[in-house]
Protein backbone atom coordinates (compact mmCIF):
# COMPACT_ATOMS: atom_id res chain seq x y z
CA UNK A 1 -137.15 -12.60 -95.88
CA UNK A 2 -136.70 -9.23 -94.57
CA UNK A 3 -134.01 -8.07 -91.87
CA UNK A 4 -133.51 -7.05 -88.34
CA UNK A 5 -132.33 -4.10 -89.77
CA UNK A 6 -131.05 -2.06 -86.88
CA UNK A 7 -130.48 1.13 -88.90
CA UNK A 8 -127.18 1.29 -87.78
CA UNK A 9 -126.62 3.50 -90.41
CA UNK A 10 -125.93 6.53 -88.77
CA UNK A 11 -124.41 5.54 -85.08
CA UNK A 12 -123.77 1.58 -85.80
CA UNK A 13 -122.81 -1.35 -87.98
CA UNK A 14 -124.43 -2.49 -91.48
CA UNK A 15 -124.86 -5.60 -90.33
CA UNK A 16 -126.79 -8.70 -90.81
CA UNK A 17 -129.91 -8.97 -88.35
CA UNK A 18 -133.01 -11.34 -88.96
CA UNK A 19 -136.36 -9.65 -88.75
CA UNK A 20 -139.66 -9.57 -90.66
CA UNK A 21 -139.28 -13.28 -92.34
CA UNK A 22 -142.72 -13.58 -94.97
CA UNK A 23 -140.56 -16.34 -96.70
CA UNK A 24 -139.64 -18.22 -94.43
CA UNK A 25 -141.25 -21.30 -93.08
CA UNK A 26 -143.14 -20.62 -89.72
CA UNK A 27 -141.65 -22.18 -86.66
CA UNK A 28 -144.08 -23.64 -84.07
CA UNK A 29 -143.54 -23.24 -80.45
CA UNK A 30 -142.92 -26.13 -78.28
CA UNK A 31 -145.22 -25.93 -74.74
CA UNK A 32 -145.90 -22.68 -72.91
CA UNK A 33 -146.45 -22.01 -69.23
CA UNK A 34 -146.63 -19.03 -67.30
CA UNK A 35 -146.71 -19.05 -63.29
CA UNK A 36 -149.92 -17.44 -62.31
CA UNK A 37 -152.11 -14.63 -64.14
CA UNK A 38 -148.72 -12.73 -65.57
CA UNK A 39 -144.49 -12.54 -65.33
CA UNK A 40 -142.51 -9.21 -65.37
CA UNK A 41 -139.04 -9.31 -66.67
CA UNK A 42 -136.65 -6.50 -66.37
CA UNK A 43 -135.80 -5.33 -70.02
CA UNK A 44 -132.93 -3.06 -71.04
CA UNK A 45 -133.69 -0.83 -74.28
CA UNK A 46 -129.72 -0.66 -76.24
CA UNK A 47 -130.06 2.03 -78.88
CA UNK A 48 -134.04 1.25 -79.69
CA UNK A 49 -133.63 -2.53 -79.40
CA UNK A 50 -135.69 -4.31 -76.78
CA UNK A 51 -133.31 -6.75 -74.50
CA UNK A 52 -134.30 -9.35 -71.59
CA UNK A 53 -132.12 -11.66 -69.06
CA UNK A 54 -132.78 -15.18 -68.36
CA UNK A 55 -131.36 -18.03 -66.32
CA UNK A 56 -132.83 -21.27 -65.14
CA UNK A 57 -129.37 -23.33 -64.01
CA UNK A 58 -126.09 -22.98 -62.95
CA UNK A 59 -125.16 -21.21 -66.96
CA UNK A 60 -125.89 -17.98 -67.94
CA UNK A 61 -126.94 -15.66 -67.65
CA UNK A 62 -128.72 -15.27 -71.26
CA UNK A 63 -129.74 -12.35 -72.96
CA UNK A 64 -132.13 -12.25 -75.39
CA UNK A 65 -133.03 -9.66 -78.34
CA UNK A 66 -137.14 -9.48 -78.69
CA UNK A 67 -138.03 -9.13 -82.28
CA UNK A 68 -141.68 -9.09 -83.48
CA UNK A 69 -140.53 -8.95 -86.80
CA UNK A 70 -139.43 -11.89 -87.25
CA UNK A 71 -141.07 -15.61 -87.99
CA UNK A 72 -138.23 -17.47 -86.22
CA UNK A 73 -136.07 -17.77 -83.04
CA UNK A 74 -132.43 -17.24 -83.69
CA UNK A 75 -129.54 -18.65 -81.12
CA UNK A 76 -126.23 -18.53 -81.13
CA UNK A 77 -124.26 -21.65 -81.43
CA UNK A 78 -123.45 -21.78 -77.86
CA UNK A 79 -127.07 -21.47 -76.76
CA UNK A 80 -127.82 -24.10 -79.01
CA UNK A 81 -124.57 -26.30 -78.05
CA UNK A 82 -125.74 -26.29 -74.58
CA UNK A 83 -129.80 -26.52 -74.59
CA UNK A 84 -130.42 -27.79 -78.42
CA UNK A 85 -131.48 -31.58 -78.94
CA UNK A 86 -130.73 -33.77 -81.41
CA UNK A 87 -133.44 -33.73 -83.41
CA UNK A 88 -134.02 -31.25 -86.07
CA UNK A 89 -136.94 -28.52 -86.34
CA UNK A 90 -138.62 -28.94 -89.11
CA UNK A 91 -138.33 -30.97 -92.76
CA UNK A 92 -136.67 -28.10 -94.86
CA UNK A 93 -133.47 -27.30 -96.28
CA UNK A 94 -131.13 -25.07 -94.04
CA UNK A 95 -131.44 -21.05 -95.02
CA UNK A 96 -129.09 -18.90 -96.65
CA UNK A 97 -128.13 -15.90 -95.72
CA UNK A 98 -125.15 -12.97 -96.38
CA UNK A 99 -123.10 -10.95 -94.18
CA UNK A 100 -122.31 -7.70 -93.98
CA UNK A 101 -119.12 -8.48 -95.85
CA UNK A 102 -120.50 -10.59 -98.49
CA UNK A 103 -120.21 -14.24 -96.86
CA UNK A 104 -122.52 -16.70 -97.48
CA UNK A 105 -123.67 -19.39 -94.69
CA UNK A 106 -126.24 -21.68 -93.98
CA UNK A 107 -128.44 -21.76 -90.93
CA UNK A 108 -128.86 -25.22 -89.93
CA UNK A 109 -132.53 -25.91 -87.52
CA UNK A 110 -132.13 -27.26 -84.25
CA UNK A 111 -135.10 -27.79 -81.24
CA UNK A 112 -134.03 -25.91 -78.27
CA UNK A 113 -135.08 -27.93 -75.16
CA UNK A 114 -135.90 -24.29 -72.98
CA UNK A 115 -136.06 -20.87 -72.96
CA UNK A 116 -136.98 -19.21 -69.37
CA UNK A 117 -138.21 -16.33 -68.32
CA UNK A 118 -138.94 -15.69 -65.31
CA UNK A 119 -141.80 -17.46 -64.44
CA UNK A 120 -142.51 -18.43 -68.38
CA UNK A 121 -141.13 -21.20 -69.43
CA UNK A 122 -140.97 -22.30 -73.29
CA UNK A 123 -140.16 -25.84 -74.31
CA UNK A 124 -139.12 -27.51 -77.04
CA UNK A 125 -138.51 -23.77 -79.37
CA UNK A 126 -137.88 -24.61 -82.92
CA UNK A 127 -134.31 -22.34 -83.69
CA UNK A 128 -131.94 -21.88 -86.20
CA UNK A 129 -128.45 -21.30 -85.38
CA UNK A 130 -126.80 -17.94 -86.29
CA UNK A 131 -123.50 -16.57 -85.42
CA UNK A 132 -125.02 -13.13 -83.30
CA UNK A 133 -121.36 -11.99 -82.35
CA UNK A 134 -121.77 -8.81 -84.75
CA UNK A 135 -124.85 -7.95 -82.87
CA UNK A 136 -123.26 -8.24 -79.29
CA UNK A 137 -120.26 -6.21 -80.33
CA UNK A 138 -122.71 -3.43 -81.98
CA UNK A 139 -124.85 -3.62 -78.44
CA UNK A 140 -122.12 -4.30 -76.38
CA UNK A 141 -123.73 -6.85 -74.68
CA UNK A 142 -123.64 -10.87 -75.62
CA UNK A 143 -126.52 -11.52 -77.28
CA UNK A 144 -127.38 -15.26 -77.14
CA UNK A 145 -130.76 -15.74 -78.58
CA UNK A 146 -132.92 -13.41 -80.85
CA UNK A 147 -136.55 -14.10 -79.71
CA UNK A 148 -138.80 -13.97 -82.45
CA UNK A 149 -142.93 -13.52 -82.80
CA UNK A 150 -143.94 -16.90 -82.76
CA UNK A 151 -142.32 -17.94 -79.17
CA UNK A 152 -145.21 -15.94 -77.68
CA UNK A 153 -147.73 -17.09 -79.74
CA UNK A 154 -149.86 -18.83 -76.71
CA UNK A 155 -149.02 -16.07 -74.41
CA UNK A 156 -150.31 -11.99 -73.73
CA UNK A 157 -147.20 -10.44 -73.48
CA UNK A 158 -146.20 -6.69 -73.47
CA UNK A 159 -143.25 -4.70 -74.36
CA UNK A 160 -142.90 -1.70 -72.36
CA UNK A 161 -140.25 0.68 -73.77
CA UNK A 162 -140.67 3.74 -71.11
CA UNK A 163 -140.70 1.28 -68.24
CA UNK A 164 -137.98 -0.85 -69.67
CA UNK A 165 -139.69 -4.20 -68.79
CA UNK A 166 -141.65 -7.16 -70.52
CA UNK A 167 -144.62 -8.56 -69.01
CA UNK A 168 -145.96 -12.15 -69.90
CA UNK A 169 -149.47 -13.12 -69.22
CA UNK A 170 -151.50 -16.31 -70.16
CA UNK A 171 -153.97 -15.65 -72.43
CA UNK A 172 -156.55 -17.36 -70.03
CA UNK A 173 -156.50 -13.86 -67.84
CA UNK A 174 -158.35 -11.44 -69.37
CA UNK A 175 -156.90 -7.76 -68.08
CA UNK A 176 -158.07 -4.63 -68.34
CA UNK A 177 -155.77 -3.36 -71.28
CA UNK A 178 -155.32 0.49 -71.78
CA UNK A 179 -154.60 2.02 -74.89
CA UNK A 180 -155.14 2.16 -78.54
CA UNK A 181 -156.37 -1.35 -80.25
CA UNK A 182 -155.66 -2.23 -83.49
CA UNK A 183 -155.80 -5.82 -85.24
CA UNK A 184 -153.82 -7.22 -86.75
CA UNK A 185 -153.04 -9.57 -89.39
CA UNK A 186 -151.24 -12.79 -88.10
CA UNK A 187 -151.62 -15.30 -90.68
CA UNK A 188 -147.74 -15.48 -91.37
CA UNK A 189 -147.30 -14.77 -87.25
CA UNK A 190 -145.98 -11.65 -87.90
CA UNK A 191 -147.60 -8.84 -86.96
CA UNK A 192 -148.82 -6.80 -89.34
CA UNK A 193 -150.70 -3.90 -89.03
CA UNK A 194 -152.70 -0.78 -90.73
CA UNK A 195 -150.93 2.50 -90.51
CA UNK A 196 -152.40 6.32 -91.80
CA UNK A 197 -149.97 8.26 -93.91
CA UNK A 198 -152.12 11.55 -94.11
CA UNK A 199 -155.44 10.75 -96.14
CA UNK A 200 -153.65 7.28 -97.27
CA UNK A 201 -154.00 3.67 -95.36
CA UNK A 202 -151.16 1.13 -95.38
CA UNK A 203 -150.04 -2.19 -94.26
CA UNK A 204 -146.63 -2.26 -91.45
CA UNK A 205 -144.71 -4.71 -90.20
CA UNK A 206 -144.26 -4.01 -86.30
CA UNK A 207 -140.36 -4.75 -86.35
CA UNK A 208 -138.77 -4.36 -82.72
CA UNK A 209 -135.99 -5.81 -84.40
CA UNK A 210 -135.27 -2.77 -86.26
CA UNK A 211 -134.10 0.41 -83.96
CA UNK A 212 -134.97 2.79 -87.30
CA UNK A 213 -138.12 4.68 -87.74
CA UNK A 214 -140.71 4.34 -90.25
CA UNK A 215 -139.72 2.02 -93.01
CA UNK A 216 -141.71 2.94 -95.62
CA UNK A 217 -142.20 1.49 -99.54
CA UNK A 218 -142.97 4.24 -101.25
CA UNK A 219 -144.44 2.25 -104.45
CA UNK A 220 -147.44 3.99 -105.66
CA UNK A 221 -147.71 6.74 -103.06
CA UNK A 222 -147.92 10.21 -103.86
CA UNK A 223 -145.50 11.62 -100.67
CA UNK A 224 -145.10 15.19 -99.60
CA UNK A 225 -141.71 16.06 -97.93
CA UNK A 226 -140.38 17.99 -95.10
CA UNK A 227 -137.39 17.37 -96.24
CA UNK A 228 -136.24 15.42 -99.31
CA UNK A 229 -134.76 12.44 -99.61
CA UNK A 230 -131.07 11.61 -99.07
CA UNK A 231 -128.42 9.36 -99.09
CA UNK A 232 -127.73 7.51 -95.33
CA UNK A 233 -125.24 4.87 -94.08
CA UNK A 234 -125.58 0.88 -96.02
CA UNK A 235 -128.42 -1.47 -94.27
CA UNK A 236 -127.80 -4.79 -93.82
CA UNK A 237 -130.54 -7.14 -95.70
CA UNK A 238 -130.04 -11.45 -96.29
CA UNK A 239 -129.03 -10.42 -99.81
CA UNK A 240 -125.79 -7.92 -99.11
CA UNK A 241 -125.94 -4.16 -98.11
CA UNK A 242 -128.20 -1.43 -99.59
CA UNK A 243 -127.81 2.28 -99.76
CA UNK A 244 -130.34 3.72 -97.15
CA UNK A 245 -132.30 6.60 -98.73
CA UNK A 246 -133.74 8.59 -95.77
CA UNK A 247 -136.15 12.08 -95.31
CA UNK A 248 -138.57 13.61 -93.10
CA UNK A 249 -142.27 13.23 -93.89
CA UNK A 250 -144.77 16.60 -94.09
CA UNK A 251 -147.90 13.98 -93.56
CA UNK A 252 -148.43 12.62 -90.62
CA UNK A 253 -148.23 9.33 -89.54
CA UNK A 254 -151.40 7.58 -87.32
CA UNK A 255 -150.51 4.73 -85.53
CA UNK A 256 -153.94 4.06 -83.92
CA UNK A 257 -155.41 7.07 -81.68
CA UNK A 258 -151.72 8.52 -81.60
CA UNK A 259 -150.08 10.48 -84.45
CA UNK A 260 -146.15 11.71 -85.50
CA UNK A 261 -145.96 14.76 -87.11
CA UNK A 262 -143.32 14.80 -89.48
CA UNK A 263 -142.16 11.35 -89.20
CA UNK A 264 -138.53 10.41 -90.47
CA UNK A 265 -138.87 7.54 -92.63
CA UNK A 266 -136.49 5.57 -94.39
CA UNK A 267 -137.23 4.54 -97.94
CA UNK A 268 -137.27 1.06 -98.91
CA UNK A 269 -137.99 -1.65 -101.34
CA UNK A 270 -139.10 -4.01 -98.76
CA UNK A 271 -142.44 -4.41 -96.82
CA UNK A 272 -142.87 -0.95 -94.56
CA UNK A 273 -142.76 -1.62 -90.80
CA UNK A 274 -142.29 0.61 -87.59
CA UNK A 275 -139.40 0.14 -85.74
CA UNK A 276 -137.73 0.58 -82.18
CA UNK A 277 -137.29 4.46 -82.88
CA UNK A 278 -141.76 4.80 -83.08
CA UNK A 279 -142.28 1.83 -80.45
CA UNK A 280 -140.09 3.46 -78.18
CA UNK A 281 -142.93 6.01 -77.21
CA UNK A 282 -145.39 3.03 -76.09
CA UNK A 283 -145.88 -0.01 -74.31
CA UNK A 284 -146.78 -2.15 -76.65
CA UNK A 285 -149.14 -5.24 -76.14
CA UNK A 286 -149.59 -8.35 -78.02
CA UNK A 287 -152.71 -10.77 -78.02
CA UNK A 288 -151.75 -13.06 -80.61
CA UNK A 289 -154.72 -15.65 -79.34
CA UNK A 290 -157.62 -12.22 -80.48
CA UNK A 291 -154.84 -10.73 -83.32
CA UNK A 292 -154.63 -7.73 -81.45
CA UNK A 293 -152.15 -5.16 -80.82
CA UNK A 294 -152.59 -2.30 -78.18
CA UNK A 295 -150.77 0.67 -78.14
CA UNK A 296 -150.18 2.52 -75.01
CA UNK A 297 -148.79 5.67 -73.71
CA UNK A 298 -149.28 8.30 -70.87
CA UNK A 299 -149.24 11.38 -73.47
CA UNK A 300 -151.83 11.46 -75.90
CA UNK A 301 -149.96 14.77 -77.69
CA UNK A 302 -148.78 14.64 -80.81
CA UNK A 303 -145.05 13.26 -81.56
CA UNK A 304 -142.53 14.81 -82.99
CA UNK A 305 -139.43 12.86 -84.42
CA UNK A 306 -136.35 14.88 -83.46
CA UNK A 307 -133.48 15.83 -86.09
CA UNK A 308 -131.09 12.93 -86.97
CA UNK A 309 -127.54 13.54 -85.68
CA UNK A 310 -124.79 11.63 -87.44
CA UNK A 311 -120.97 11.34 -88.35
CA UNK A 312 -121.34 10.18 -91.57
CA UNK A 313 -120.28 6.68 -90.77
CA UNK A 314 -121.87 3.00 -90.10
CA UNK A 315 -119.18 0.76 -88.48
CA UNK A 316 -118.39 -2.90 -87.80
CA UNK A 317 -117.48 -2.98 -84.82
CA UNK A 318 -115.19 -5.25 -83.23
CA UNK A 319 -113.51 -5.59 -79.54
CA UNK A 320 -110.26 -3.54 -80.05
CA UNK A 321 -111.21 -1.17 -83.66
CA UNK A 322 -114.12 -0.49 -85.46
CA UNK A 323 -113.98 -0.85 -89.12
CA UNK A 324 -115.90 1.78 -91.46
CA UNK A 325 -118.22 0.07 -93.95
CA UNK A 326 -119.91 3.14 -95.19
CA UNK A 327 -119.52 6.72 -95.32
CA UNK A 328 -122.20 8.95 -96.02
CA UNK A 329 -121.91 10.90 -99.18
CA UNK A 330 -121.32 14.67 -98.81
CA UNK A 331 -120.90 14.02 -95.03
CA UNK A 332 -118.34 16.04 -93.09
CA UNK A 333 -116.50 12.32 -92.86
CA UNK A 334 -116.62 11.91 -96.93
CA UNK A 335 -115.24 15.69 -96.71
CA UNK A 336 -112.38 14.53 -94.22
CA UNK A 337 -111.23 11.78 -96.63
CA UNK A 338 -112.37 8.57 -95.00
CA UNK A 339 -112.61 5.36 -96.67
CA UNK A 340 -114.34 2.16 -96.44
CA UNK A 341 -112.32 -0.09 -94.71
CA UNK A 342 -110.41 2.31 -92.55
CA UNK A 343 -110.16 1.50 -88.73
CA UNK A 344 -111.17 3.61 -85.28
CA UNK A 345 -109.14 2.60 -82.30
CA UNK A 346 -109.62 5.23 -80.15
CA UNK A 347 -112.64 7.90 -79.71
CA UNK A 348 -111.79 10.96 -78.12
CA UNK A 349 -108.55 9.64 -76.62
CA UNK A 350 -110.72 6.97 -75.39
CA UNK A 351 -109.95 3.15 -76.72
CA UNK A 352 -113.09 1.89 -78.62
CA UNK A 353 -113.84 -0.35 -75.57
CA UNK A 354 -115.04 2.28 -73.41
CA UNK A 355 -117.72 3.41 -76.13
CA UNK A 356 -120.73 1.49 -76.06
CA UNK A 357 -124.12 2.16 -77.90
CA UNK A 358 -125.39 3.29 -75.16
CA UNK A 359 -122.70 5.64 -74.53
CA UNK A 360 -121.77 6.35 -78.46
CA UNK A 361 -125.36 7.22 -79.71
CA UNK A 362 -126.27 10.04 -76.86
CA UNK A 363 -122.55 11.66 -76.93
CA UNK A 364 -123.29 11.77 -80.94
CA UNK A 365 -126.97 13.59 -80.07
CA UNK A 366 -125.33 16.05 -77.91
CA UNK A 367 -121.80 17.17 -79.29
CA UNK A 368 -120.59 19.44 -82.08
CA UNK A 369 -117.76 17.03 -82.94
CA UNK A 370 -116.61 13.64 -82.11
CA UNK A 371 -112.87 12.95 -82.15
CA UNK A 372 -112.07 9.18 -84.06
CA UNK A 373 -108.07 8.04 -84.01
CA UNK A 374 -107.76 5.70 -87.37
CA UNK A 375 -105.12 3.15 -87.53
CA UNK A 376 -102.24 4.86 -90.23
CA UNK A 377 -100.29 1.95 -91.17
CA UNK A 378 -98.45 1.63 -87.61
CA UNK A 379 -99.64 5.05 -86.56
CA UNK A 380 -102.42 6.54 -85.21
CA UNK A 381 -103.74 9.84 -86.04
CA UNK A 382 -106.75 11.79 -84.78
CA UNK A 383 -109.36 13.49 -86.77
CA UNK A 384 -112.13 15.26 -85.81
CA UNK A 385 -115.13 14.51 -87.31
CA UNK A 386 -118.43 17.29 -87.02
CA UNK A 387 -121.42 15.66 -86.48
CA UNK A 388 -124.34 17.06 -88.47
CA UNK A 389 -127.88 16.69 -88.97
CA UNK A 390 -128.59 14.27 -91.40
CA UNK A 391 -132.43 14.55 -91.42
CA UNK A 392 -133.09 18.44 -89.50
């Protein structure tokens, strides 16, 4: 069972994020309906991850992380507390799984009695109950439920990244999709998909549950570099951290009619997949019912995958410090002495509250330097951190 592995590693947390599940058992939707031929929902893309809002009674609001990586719907225990029935999901023993810190839990299955949105309605969702309060803090937004592939299964249903919506249509209306088709494999209801590396075919996960790049197994592949590999920031996986091992591709990468030159990719042991950083670019569409995926943008011009701006640092963040988990070797941070385990309060003057992804990761993109304030015993002191290019 793979991970939502937000590659927090250069901006974020190493964290522990479900995604990409082959493993795992497959969880059936309940009942689907959708209010006439389709439903828009207003989406909000944190960082490259793909968020929607819903609320059907007097709670809530809800938000909800979409990831098509991922075999099974994930709430958090309040979610489930409130709309979960008694009666358990399926005949097989809890899962698993380890934290970024090295705890081990089990996720217990529940039957989630509705999920809206909008004007589609889901019924009777078979869950598992995860503690998601590392991924709010990281997104700075409460994240209550992460949506995975199957949910949609008897729906059309497109994720628009430029337009920063979702639209939901029942399969039964037939519209005029634009774009690049591609089909794909669905037996495990994932989707999986063929990719062109230069002259060489592959098989990808598409992962909106992961905000990195190309994830790419490099396991008998003969691959030319831009630049070489090198040491990132830890990912969070189910089994513990690994080191991330990132570079920047000299063959292209097709997805489709549409091709990256240069691609960043980060090397991995696991299954390859595309994540939020590629599906950004597109609206991407769905049809589980015909296994096909369409791939959509109003450019046709090659892509090009700008540098990779870091300080040296993934973080766990909390409400009042940030704790460093990993520091970049040969980074301008590793230069500057810090540690695993030290703690940001403040970043440029600013508490840590005031610094949300979506403020942290553009301020990183466009600065020279960021200033951090660690926590010295029952001091603080400043240091200023250069960010550099981890991938030109």
């Amino acid at each position: 069972m793979k991970l939502l592995r937000t590659l927090l590693a250069l901006v974020g947390v190493a964290q522990l994020f479900v995604s990409g599940c082959s493993s795992h058992p497959s969880l059936r939707p309940g009942r689907t309906t959708v209010s006439g031929p389709s439903v828009t929902v207003p989406a909000e893309v944190l960082g490259n991850h793909f968020v929607v809002e819903g609320k059907w009674d007097k709670h809530g609001p809800w938000h909800f992380l979409i990831d098509t990586g991922s075999s099974v719907t994930l709430v958090s225990p309040e979610f489930a507390k409130r709309y979960a029935t008694d009666r358990a999901a399926f005949d097989v023993p809890p899962v698993r799984v380890k934290s970024s810190n090295g705890d081990s839990s089990l996720l217990p299955a529940v039957t989630v009695r509705r999920i809206s949105l909008k004007g589609a309605r889901f019924d009777n969702v078979q869950a598992l109950i995860r503690d998601l309060s590392d991924l709010s803090n990281h997104l700075g937004v409460k994240i209550d439920a992460i949506l995975g592939f199957p949910l949609f299964r008897e729906t059309v249903f497109t994720m628009d990244y430029p337009n920063s919506k979702l639209v939901i249509t029942s399969p039964q209306w037939r519209l005029d999709m634009r774009g690049s088709k591609v089909k794909f494999n669905n037996s495990q209801r994932t989707p999986l998909i063929p990719i062109h590396l230069g002259d060489v075919t592959m098989i990808a996960l598409i992962d909106s549950g992961s905000d990195g790049p190309l994830s790419l197994n490099p396991f008998g592949l003969d691959l030319h570099y831009a630049v070489p590999p090198r040491p990132g920031s830890a990912v969070g996986t189910l089994s513990g951290n690994r080191e991330q091992e990132i570079a920047r591709l000299a063959d292209p990468l097709e997805i489709g009619s549409y091709r990256f030159e240069e691609p960043i990719a980060d090397l991995t042991d696991q299954l390859s997949s595309i994540g939020g950083e590629v599906l950004r670019n597109f609206a991407v569409t769905f049809d589980q019912p015909r296994n096909l995926v369409i791939f959509s943008r109003d450019d046709s011009a090659p892509i090009r995958t700008p540098s990779r701006r870091s300080v040296g640092m993934a973080f766990l963040k909390g409400p009042t410090y940030w704790r460093v988990v990993d520091v970049v070797p040969g980074s301008p941070a590793a230069a500057a002495g810090i540690k695993e385990g030290d703690l940001v309060t403040r970043i440029n003057g600013e508490t840590i509250a005031n610094w949300p992804l979506q403020r942290f990761e553009p301020f990183v993109k466009r600065n020279a330097e960021v200033v951090f304030t660690f926590l010295d015993g029952s001091k603080e002191k400043p240091v200023v951190i250069p960010v550099f290019d981890l991938v030109p």
